[in-house]
Protein backbone atom coordinates (compact mmCIF):
# COMPACT_ATOMS: atom_id res chain seq x y z
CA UNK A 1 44.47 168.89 110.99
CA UNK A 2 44.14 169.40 107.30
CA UNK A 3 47.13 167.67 105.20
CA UNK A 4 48.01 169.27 101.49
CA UNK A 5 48.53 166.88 98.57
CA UNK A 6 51.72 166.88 99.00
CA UNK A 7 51.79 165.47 102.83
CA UNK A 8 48.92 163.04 102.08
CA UNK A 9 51.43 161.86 99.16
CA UNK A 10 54.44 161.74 101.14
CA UNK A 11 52.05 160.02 103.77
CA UNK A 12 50.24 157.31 101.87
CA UNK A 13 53.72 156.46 99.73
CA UNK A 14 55.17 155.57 103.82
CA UNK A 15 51.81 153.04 104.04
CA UNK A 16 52.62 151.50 101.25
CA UNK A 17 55.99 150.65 101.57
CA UNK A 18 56.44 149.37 104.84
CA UNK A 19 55.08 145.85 103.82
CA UNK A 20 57.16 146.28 100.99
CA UNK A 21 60.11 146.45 103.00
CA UNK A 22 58.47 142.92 105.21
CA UNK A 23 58.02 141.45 102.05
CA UNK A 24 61.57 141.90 100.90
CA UNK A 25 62.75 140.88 104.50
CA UNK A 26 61.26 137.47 104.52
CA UNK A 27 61.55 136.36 100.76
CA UNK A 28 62.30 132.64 100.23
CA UNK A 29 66.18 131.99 99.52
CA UNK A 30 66.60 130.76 96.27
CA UNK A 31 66.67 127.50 95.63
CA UNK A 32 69.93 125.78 94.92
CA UNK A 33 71.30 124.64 91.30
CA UNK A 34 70.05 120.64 90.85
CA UNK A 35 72.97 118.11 91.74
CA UNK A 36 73.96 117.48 88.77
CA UNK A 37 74.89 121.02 88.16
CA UNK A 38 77.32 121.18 90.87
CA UNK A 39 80.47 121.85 90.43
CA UNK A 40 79.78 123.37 86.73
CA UNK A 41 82.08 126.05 85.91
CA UNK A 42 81.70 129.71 84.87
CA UNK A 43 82.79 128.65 81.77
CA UNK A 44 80.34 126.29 81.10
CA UNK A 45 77.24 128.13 82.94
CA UNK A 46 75.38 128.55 79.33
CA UNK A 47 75.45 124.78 79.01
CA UNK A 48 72.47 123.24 78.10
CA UNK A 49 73.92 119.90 78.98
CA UNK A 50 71.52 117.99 81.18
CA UNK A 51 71.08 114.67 82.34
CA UNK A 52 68.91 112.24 80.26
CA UNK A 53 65.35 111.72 81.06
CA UNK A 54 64.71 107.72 82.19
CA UNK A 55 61.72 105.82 79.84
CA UNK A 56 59.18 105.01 82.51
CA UNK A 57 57.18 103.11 80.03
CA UNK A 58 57.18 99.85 78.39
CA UNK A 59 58.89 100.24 74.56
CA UNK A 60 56.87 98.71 72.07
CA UNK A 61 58.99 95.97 70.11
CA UNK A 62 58.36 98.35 67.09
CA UNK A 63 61.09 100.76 68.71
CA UNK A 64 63.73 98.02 69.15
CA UNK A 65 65.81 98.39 66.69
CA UNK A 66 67.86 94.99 66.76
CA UNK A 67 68.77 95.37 62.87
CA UNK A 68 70.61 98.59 63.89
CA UNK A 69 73.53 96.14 66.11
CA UNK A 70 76.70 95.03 64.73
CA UNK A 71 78.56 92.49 66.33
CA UNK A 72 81.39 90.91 65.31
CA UNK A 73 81.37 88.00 62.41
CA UNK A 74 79.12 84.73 63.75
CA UNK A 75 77.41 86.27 66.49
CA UNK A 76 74.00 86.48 66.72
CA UNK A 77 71.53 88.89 68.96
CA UNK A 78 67.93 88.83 69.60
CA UNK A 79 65.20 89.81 71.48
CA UNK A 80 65.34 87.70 74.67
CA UNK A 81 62.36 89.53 76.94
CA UNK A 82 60.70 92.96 76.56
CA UNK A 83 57.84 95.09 78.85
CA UNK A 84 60.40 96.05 81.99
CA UNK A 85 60.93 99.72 82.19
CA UNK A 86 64.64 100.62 83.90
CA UNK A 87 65.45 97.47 84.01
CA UNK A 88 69.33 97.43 85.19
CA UNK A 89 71.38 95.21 86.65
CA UNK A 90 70.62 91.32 86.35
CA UNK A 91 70.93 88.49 88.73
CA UNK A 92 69.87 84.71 87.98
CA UNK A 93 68.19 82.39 90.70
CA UNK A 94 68.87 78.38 91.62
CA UNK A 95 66.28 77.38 89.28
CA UNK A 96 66.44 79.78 86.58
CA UNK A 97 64.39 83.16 87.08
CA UNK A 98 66.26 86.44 86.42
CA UNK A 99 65.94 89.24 88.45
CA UNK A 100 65.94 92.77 87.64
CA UNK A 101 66.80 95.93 89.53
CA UNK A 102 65.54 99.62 88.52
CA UNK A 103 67.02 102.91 89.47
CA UNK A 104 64.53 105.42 88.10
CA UNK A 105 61.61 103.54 88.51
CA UNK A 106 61.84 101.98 92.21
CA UNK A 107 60.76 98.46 91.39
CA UNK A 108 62.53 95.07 91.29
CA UNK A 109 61.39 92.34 88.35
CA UNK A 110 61.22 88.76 88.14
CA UNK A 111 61.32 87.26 84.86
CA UNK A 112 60.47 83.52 84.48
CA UNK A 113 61.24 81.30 81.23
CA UNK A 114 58.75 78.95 80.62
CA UNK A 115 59.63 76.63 77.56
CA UNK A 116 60.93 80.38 75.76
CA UNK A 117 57.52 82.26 76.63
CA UNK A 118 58.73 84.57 78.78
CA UNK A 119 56.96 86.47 81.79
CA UNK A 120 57.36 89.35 83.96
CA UNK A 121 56.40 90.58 87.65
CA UNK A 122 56.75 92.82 89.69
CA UNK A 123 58.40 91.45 93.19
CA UNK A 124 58.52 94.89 95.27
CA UNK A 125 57.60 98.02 94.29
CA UNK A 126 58.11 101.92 95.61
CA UNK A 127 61.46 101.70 96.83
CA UNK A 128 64.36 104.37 96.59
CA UNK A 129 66.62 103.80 93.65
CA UNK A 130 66.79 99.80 94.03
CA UNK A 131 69.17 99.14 91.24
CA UNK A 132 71.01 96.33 93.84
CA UNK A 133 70.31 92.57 93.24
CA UNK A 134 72.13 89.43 93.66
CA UNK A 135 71.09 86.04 94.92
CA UNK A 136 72.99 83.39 97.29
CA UNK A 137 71.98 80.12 98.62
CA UNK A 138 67.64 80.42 97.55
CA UNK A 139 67.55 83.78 98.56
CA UNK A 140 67.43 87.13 96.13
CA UNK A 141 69.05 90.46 98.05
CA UNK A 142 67.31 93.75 96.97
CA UNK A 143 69.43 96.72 98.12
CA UNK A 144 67.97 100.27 97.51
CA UNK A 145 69.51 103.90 98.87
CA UNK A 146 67.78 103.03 102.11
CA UNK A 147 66.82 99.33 102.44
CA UNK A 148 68.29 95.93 102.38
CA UNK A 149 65.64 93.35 101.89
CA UNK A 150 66.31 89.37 101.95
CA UNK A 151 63.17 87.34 99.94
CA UNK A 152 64.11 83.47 101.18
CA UNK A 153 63.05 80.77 98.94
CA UNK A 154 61.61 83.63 96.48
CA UNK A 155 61.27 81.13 92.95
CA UNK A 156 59.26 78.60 94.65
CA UNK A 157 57.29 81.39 96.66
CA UNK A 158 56.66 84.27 95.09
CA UNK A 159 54.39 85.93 97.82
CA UNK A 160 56.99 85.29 100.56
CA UNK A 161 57.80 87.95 102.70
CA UNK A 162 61.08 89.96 103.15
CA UNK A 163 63.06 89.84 105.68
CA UNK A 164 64.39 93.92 106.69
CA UNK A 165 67.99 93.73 106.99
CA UNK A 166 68.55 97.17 107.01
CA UNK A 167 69.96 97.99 110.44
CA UNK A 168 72.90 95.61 109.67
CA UNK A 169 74.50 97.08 106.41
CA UNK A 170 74.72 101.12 108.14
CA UNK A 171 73.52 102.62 105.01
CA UNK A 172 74.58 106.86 104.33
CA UNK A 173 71.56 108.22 103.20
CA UNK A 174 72.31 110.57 100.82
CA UNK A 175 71.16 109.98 97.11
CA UNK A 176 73.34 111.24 94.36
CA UNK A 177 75.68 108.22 93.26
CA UNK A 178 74.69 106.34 95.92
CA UNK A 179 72.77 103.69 93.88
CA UNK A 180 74.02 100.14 94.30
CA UNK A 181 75.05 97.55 92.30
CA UNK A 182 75.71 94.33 94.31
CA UNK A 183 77.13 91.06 94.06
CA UNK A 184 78.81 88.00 96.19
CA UNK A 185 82.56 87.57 94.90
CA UNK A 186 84.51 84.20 94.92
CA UNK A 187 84.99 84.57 99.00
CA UNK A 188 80.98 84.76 99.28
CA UNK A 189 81.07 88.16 100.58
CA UNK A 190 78.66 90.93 99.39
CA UNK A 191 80.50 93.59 97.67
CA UNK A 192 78.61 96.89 98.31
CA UNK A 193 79.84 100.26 96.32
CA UNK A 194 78.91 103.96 98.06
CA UNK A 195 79.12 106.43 95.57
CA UNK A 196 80.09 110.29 95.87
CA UNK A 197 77.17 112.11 97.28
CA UNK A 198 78.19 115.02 94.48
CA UNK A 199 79.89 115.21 91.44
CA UNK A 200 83.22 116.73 92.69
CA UNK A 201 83.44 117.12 96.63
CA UNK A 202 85.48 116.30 99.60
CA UNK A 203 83.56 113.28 100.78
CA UNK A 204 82.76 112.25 104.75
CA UNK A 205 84.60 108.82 104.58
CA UNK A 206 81.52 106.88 104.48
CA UNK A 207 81.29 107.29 100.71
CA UNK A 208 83.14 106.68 97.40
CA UNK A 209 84.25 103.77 99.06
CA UNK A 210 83.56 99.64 98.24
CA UNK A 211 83.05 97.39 101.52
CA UNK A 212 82.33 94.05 101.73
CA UNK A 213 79.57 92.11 104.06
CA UNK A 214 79.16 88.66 105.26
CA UNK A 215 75.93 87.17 103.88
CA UNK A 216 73.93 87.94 107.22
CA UNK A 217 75.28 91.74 107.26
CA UNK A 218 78.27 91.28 109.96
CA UNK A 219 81.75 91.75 109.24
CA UNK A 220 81.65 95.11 107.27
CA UNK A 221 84.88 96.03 105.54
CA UNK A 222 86.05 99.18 103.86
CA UNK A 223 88.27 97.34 100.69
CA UNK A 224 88.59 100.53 98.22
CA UNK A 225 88.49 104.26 98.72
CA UNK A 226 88.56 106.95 96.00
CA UNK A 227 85.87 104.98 93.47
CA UNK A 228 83.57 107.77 92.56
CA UNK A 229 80.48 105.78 91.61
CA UNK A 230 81.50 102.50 90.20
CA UNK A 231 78.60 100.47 89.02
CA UNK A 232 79.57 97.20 87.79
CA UNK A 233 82.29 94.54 89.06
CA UNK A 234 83.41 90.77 88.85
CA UNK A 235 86.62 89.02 89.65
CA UNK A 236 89.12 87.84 87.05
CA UNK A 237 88.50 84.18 86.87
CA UNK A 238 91.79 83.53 87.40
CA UNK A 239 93.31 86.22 89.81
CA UNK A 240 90.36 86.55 91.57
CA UNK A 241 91.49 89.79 91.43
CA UNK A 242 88.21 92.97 91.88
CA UNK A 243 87.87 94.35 88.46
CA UNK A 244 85.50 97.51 88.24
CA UNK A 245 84.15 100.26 85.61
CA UNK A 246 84.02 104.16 87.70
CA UNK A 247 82.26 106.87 86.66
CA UNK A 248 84.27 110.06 85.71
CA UNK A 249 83.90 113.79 87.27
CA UNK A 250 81.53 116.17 85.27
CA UNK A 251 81.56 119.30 83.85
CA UNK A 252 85.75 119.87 82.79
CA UNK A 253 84.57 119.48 79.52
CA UNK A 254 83.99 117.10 76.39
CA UNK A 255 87.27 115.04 76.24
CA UNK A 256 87.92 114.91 80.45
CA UNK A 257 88.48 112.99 82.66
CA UNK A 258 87.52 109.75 81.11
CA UNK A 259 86.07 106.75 82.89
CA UNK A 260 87.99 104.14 84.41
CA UNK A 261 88.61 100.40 84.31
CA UNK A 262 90.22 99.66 87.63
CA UNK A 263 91.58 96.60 89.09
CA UNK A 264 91.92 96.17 92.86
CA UNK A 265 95.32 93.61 93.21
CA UNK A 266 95.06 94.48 97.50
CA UNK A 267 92.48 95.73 99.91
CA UNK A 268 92.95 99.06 100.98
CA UNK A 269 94.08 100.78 97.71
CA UNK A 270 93.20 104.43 96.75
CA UNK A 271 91.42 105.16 93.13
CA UNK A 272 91.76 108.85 93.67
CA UNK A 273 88.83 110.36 93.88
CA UNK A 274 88.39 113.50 94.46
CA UNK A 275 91.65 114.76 94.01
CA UNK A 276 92.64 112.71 90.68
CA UNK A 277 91.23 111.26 87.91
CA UNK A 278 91.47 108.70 84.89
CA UNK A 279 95.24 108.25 84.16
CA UNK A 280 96.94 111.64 86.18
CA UNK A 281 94.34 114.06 85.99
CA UNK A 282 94.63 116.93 89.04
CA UNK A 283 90.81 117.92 90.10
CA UNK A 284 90.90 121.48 89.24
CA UNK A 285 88.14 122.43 92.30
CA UNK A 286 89.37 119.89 95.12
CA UNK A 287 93.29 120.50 95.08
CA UNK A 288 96.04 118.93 97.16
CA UNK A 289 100.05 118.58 97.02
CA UNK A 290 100.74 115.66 94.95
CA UNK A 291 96.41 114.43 94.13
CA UNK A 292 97.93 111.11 92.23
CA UNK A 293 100.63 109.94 94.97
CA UNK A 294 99.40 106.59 96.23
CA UNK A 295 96.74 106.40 93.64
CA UNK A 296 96.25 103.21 91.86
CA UNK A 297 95.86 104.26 88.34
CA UNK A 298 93.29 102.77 85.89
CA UNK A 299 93.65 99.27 84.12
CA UNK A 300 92.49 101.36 80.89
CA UNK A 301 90.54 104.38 79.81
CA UNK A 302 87.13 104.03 78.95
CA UNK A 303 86.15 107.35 77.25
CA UNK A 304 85.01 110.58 78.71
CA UNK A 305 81.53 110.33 80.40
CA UNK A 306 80.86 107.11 78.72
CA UNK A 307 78.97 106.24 81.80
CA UNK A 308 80.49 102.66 81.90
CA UNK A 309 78.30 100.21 83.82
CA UNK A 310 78.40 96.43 83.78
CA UNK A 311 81.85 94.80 83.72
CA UNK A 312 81.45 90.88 82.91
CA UNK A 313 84.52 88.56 82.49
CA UNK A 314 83.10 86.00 79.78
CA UNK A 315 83.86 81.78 81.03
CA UNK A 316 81.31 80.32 78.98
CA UNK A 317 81.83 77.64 75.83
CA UNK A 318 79.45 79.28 73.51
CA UNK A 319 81.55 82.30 72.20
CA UNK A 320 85.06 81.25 70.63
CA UNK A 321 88.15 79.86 72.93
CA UNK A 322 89.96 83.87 72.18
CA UNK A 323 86.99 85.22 74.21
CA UNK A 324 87.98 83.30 76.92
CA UNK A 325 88.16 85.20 80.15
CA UNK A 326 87.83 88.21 78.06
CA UNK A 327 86.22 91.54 79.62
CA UNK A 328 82.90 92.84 78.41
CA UNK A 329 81.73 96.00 79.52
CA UNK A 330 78.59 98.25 78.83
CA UNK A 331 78.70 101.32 78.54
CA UNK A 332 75.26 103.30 78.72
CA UNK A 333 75.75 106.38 77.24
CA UNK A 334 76.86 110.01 77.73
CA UNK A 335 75.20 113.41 78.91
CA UNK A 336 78.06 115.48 79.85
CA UNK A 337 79.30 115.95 76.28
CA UNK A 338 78.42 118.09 73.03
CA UNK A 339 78.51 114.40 71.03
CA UNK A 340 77.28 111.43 72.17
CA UNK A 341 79.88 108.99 73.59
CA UNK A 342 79.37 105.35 74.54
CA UNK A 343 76.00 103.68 73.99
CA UNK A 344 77.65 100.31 73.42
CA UNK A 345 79.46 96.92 74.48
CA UNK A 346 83.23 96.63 74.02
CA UNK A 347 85.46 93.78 75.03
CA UNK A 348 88.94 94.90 76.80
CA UNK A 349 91.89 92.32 75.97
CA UNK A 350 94.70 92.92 78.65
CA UNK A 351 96.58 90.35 80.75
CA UNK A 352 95.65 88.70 83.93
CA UNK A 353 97.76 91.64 85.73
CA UNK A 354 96.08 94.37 83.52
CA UNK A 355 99.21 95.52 80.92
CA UNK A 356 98.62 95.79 77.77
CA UNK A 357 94.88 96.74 77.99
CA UNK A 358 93.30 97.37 74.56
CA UNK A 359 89.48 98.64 74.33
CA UNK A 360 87.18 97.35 70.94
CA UNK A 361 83.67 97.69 69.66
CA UNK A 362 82.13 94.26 70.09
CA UNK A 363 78.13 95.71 70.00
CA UNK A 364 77.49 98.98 67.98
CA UNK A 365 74.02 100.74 67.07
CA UNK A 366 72.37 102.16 69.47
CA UNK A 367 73.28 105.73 68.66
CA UNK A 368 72.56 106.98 64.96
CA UNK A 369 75.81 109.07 64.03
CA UNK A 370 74.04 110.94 61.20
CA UNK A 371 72.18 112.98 63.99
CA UNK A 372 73.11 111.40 67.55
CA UNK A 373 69.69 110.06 68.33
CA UNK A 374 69.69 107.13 70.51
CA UNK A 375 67.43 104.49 70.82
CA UNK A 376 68.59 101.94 73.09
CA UNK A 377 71.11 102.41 76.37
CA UNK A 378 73.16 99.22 77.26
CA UNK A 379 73.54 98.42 81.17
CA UNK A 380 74.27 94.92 82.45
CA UNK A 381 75.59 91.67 81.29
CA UNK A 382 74.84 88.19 83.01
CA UNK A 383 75.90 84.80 81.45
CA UNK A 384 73.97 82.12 81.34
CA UNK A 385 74.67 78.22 81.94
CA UNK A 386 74.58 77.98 78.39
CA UNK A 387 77.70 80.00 77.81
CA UNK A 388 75.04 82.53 75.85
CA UNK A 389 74.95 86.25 77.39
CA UNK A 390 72.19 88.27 78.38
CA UNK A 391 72.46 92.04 78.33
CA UNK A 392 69.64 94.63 79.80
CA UNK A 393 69.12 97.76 78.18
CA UNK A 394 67.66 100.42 80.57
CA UNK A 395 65.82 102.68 77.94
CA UNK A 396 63.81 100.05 76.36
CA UNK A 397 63.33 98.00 79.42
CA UNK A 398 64.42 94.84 76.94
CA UNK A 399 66.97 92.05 77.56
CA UNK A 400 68.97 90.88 74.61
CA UNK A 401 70.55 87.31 74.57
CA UNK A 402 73.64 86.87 72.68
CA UNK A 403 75.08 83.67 71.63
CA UNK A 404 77.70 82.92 68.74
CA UNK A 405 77.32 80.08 65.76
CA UNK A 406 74.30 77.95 65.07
């Protein structure tokens, strides 16, 4: 049979586009928006907003701009150690060495003081997010997303083995705010924070919560419910009272909701998450009759997506007796807003119940205002016996001591 051009056309056009048609069929879905773009309005879908890369590289001391900090009249900060990218929170051993956790970077440091030359090591490497560290009784505690590891008798060994706790502590494995920051409180309990695995959702109940642990991983408790992702915590040193800094929601804009200073007076209490935020604010995507009934509302504000972090109450004799018991916290430094907020230490003056809470600069600098470049990005504070304070700064992978006269 003889086909015209017009049937061959009709013809060859049919070949073709059948494995168009398979193709189309069997595409890939597309991928979904990164986490930290969920719950990002219509509104707000042009942002360019975007988390801030971590510095996975040591700063040279030429970038540490310690002439850029003001503190207030008669203290005094300098460079205390230098060369450990991420470095986070801080946690000092029997005899001395500080340990270091890292988020970004998966590694743990040990930093040893040797007549004021100071070195640095790496004690375990390749780990998920291990920003958890604390020490008890010889031993250092390394807690990542997905591991609890035990190093006994780590300062006088440093090659010693860990002991894998991990089966004890019943760890949720997802990732987003689910970095730890850990510590023993005055009842020698580890205190253990699960953060939202979003940043606005209706959580399974194994997150946004804070439980406690006996030492050996038994006893688990649920104390707090409704902390987003709180980061940094200590215990008023009279109360004994849980004090802790919580990360606001993302994405309702510049000004809201702020981050929280929160004080836990009884276990069990509600912070509000998801349903309310800072001081009264109704989630706009996760909505329910009455969000703030039962919700324990914030000690103080702390600024909108300041990204508060390490909450220290100071009990040393170096700084002057009105710093007693006073509240530092760090805050690292915003993302979620047109102009940069945080990037500093203040010191919160409120009574042992919480009333009257007031928030002031106490370290300034490490944002220039001229164009909002920032330099530096204050995490974690950690006294020393000295009454002096040490304070990590994740961008430069530095630690600053702080002391006052002299």
């Amino acid at each position: 049979m003889t086909l015209n051009f017009s049937t061959r056309a009709v013809a060859l056009a049919a070949a073709f586009a059948l494995p168009v048609i398979s193709v189309a069929q069997t595409a890939a879905p597309a991928a979904p928006p990164p986490a930290w773009q969920q719950g990002r309005s219509a509104a707000m879908a042009t942002s360019t907003l975007a988390p801030l890369a971590n510095k996975l590289t040591v700063t040279p001391a030429s970038e540490i701009h310690l002439d850029r900090l003001k503190l207030p009249a008669g203290f005094k900060i300098e460079l205390w150690s230098m060369g450990t990218p991420g470095i986070r929170a801080l946690t000092r051993g029997d005899n001395g060495k500080i340990y270091g956790g890292t988020r970004a970077l998966g590694r743990v440091y040990e930093i040893t003081d040797a007549g004021g030359a100071r070195t640095s090591r790496v004690v375990v490497d390749k780990l998920t997010q291990p920003a958890g560290v604390a020490f008890k009784n010889g031993s250092l505690y390394v807690m990542a997303i997905d591991k609890v590891l035990r190093f006994d008798g780590i300062e006088g060994n440093p090659s010693v083995a860990p002991v894998d706790m991990t089966p004890l502590f019943n760890l949720p494995k997802e990732q987003h705010h689910n970095w730890k920051y850990i510590r023993f409180g005055p009842d020698n309990k580890l205190y253990v924070p699960f953060g939202a695995p979003c940043n606005i959702c209706e959580p399974n109940p194994e997150y946004a919560q804070i439980r406690r642990y006996n030492a050996d991983g038994s006893g688990m408790e649920v104390i707090a419910r409704g902390v987003r992702n709180t980061v940094g915590f200590d215990w008023h040193p009279e109360t004994k009272e849980l004090w802790f800094s919580d990360h606001g929601r993302d994405w309702l804009g510049d000004d809201s909701p702020e981050d929280e200073l929160n004080r836990m007076a009884s276990v069990g209490q509600h912070f509000g998450f998801p349903s309310c935020h800072a001081n009264g604010v109704a989630d706009p995507d996760v909505k329910k009759d009455n969000p703030c009934g039962g919700v324990t509302l914030p000690v103080t504000l702390m600024g909108a997506h300041t990204a508060v972090m390490g909450v220290h109450f100071y009990t040393g004799s170096n700084f002057p007796a009105s710093y007693k018991n006073a509240l530092f916290v760090a805050r690292k430094g915003s993302w979620n807003r047109t102009k940069k907020s945080g990037y500093d230490v203040v010191r919160v003056h409120s009574s042992a119940d919480g009333k009257d809470a007031r928030v002031e600069p106490f370290i300034t600098g490490f944002v220039n205002p001229a164009d909002d470049s920032f330099w530096g990005r204050p995490a974690y504070l950690l006294q020393m016996p000295d009454g002096s304070m040490l304070l990590s700064d994740e961008q430069t992978g530095a630690i600053y001591r702080i002391t006052h006269g002299g």
